[in-house]
C-alpha atoms as a PDB file:
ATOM      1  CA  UNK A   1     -77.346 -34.802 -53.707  1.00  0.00           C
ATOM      2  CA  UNK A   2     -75.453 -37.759 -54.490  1.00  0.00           C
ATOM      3  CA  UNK A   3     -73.986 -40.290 -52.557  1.00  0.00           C
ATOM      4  CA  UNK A   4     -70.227 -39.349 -53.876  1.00  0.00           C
ATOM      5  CA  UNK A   5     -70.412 -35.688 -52.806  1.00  0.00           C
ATOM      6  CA  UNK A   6     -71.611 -36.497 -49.755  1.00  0.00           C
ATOM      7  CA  UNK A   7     -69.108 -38.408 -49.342  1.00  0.00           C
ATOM      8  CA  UNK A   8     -66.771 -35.889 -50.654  1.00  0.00           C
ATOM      9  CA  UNK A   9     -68.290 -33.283 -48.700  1.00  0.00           C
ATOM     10  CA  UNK A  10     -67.477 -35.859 -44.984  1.00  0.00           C
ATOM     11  CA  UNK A  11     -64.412 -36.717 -45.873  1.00  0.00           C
ATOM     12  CA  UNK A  12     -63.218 -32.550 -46.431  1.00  0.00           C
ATOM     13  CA  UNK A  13     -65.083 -32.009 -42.945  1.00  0.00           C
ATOM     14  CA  UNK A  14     -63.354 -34.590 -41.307  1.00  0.00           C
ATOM     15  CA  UNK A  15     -60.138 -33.130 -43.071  1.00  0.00           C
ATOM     16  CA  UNK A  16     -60.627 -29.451 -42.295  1.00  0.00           C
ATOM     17  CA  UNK A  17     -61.716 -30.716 -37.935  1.00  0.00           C
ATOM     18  CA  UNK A  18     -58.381 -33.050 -38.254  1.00  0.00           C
ATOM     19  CA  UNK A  19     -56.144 -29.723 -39.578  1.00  0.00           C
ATOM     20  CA  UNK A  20     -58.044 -27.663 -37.285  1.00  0.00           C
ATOM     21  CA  UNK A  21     -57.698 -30.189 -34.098  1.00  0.00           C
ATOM     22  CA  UNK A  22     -53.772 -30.492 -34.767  1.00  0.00           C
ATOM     23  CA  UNK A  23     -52.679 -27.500 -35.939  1.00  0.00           C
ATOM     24  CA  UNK A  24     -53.032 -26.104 -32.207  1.00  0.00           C
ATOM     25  CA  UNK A  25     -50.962 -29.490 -30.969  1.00  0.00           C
ATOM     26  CA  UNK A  26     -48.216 -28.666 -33.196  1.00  0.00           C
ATOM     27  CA  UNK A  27     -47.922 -25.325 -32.598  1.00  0.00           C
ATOM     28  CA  UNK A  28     -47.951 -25.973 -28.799  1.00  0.00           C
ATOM     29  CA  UNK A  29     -45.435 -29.103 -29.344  1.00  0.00           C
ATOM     30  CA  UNK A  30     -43.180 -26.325 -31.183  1.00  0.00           C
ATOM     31  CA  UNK A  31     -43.385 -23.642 -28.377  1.00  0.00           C
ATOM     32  CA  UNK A  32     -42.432 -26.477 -26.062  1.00  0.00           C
ATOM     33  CA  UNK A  33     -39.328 -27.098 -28.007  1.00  0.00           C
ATOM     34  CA  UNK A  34     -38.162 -23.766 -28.245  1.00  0.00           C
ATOM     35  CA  UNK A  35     -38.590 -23.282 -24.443  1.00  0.00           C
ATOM     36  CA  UNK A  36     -36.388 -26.112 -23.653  1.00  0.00           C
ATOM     37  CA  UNK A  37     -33.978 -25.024 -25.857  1.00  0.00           C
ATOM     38  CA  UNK A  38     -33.905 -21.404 -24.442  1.00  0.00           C
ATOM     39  CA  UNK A  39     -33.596 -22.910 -20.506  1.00  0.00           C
ATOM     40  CA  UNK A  40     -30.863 -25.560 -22.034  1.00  0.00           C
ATOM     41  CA  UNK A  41     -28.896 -22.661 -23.060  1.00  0.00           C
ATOM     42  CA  UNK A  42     -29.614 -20.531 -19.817  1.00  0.00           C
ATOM     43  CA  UNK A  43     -29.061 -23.697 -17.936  1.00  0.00           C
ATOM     44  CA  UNK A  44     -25.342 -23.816 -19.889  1.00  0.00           C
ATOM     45  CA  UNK A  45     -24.818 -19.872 -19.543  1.00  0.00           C
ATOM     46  CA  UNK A  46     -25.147 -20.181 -15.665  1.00  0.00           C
ATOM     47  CA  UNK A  47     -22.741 -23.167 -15.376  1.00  0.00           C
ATOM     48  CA  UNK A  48     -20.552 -21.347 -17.461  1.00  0.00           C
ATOM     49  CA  UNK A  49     -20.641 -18.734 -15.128  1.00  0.00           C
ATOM     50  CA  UNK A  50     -20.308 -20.946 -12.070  1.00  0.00           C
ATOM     51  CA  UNK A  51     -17.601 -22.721 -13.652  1.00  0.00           C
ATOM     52  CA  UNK A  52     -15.831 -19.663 -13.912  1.00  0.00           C
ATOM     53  CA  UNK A  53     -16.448 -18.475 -10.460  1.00  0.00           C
ATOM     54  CA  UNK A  54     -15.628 -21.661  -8.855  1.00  0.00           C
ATOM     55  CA  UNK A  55     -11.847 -20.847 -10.533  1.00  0.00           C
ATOM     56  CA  UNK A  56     -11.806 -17.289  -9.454  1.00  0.00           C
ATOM     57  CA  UNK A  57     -12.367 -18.905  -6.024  1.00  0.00           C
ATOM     58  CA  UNK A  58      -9.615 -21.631  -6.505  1.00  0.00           C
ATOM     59  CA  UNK A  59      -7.180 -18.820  -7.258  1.00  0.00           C
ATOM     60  CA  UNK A  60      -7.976 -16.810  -4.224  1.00  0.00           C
ATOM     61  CA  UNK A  61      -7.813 -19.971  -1.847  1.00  0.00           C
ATOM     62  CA  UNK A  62      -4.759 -20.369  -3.154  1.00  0.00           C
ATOM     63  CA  UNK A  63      -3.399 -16.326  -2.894  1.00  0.00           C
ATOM     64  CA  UNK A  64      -5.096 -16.238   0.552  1.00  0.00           C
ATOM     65  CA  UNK A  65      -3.021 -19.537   1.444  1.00  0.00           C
ATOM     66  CA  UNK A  66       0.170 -18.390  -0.405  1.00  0.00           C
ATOM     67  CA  UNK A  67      -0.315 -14.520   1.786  1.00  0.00           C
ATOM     68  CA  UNK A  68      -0.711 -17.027   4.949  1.00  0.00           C
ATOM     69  CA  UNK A  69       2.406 -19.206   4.764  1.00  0.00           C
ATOM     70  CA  UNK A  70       4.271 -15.698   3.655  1.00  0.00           C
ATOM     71  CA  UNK A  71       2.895 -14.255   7.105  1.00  0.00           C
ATOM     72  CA  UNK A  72       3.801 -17.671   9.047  1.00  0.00           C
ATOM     73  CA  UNK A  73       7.180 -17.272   7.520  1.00  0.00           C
ATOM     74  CA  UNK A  74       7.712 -13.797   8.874  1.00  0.00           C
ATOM     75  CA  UNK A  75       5.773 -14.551  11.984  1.00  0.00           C
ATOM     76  CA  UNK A  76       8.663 -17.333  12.386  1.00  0.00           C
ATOM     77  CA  UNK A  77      11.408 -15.087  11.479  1.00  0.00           C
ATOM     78  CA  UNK A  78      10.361 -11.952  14.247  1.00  0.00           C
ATOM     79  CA  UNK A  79      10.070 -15.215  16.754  1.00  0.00           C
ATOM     80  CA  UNK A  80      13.617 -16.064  16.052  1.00  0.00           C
ATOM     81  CA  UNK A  81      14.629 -12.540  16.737  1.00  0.00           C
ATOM     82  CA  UNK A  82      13.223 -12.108  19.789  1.00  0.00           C
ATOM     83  CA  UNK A  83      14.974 -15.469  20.962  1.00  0.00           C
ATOM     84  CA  UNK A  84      17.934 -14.541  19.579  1.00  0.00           C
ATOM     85  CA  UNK A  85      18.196 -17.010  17.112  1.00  0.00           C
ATOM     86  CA  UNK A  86      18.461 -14.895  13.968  1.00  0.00           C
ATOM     87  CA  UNK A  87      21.632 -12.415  15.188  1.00  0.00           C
ATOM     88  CA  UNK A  88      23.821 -13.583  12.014  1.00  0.00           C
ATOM     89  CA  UNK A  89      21.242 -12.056   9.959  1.00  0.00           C
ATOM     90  CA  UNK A  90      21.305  -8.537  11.645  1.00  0.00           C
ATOM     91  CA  UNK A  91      24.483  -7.822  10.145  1.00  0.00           C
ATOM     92  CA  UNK A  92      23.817  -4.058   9.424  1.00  0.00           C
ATOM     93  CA  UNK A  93      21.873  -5.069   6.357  1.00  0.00           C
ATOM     94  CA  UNK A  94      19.585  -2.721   7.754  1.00  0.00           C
ATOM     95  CA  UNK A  95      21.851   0.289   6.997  1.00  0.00           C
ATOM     96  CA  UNK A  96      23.409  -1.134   4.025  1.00  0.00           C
ATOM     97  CA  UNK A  97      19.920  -0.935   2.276  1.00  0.00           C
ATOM     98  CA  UNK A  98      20.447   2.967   2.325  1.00  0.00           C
ATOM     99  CA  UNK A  99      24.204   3.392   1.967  1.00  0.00           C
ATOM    100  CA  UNK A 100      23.647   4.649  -1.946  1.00  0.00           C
ATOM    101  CA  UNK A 101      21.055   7.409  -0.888  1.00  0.00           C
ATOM    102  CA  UNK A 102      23.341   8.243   2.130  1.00  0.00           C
ATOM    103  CA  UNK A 103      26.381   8.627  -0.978  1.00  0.00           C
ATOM    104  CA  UNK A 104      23.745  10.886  -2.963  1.00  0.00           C
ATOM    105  CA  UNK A 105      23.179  13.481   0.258  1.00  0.00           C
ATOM    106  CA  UNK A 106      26.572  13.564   1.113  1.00  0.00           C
ATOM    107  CA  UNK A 107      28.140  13.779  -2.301  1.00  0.00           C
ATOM    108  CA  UNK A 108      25.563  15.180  -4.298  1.00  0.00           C
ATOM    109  CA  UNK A 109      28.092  15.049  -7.429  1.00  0.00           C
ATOM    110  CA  UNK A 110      27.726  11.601  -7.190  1.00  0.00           C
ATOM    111  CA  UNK A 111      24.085  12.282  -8.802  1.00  0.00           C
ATOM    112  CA  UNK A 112      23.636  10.467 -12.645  1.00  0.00           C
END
């Protein structure tokens, strides 16, 4: 043989060993990427999800605080009754809240 093709002949080798030496790398270097782009977007889906959490939490803090200055209030209020402190507000407003269903069982043509 000549010395051209076996030169020719080295140099494809060495191609073909490069190819078949870096073909694996880049394969592996692609499977990497795609990985860390499928935990980046997991990574975003679960603060998504936290995010969203975290506000359902806010807005029960805030009910459960609203529900416990409403019970303070009425706490305050029955405290004031029992002292005696409220008496103006006992002004039969406790029987006026049924006066018109009182008016409907003793005139029922008062009906509609």
């Amino acid at each position: 043989m000549s010395t051209a093709a076996i030169a020719i002949v080295v140099i494809v080798a060495l191609i073909v060993i490069a190819a078949l030496v870096l073909l694996p790398r880049q394969r592996r270097r692609g499977a990497e990427r795609r990985m860390a782009q499928r935990r980046e977007a997991a990574a975003e889906r679960e603060r998504d999800a936290a995010a969203e959490r975290h506000a359902r939490a806010r807005m029960a803090e805030h009910e459960a605080e609203r529900a416990r200055a409403e019970a303070g209030m009425h706490e305050s209020r029955a405290e004031m009754h029992e002292q005696g402190a409220a008496d103006e507000t006992l002004d039969d407003a406790g029987t006026r809240r049924f006066e018109r269903d009182r008016k409907l069982v003793d005139d029922p043509s008062a009906q509609g």
